[in-house]
Protein backbone atom coordinates (compact mmCIF):
# COMPACT_ATOMS: atom_id res chain seq x y z
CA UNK A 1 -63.61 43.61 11.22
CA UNK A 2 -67.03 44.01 11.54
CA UNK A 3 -67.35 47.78 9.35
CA UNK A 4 -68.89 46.92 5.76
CA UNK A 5 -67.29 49.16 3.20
CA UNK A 6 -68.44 49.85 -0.06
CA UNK A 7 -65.96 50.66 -2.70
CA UNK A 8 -67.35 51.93 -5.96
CA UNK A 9 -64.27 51.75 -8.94
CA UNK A 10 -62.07 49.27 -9.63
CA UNK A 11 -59.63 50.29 -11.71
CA UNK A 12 -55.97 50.14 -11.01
CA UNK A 13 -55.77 52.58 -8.23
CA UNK A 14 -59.64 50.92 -6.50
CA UNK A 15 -58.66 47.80 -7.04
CA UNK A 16 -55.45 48.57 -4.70
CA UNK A 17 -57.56 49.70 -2.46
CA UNK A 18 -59.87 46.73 -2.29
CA UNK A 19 -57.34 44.57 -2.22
CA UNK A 20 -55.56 46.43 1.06
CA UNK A 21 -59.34 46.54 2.37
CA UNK A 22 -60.04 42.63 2.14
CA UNK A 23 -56.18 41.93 3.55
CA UNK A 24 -56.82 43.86 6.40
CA UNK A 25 -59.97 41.90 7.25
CA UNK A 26 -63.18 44.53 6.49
CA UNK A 27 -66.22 42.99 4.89
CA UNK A 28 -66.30 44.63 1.41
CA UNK A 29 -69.02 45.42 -1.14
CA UNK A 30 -68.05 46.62 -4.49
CA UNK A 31 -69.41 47.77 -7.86
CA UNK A 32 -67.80 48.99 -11.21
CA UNK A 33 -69.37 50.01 -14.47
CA UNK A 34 -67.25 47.20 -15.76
CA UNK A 35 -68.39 44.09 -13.71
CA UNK A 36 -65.77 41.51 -14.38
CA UNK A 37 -63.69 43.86 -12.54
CA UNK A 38 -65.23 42.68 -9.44
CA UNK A 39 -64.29 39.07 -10.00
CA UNK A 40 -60.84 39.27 -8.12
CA UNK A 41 -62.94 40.57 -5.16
CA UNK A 42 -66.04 38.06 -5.70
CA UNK A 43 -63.96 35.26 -5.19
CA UNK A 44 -62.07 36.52 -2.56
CA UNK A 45 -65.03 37.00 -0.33
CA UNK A 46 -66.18 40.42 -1.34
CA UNK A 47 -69.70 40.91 -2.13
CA UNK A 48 -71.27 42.59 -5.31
CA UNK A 49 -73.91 45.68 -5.84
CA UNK A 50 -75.85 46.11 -9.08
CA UNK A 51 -75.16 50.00 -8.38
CA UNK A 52 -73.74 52.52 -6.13
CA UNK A 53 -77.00 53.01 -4.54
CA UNK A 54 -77.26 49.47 -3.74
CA UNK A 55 -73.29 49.76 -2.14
CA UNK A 56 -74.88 53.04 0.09
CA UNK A 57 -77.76 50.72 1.33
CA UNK A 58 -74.93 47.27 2.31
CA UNK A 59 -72.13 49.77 3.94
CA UNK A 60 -71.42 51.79 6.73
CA UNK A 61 -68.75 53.84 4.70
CA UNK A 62 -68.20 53.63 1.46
CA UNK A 63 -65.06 54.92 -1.21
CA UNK A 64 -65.33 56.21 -4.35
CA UNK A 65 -62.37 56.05 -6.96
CA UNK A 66 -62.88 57.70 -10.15
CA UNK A 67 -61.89 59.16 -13.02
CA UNK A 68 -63.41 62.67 -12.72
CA UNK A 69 -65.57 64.73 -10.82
CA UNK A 70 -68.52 64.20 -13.21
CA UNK A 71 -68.12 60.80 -12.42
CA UNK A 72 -68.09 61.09 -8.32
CA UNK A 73 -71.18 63.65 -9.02
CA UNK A 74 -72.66 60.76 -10.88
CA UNK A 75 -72.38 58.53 -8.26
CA UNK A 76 -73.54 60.60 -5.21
């Protein structure tokens, strides 16, 4: 598919996510707090922001998954 997402967290329930994402073809750029998280998606194509302003400037839609509001707030 030609849509770039961004996904931003990739814990247990992002990483499902990303992993659904990439199977079903969409390009995919990712970024976690925790960057050997992103390893799994690296190597499967994905490609990697330093932040979550970086993953707004490389997607056409982007996903967030975390752990709080503060956290989403943080983000946007």
């Amino acid at each position: 598919m030609s849509v770039n997402v961004g996904l931003v967290g990739l814990g247990h329930l992002g990483a499902s996510v990303g992993i659904n994402l990439l199977k079903a073809g969409y390009r995919l750029t990712v970024h976690d707090v925790q960057e050997e998280k992103a390893i799994p998606f690296l190597s499967q194509g994905a490609g990697w922001a330093d932040s979550p302003k970086e993953v707004g400037e490389q997607a056409q839609a982007i996903i967030t998954v975390l752990p709080s509001p503060a956290a989403v707030a943080a983000v946007i």
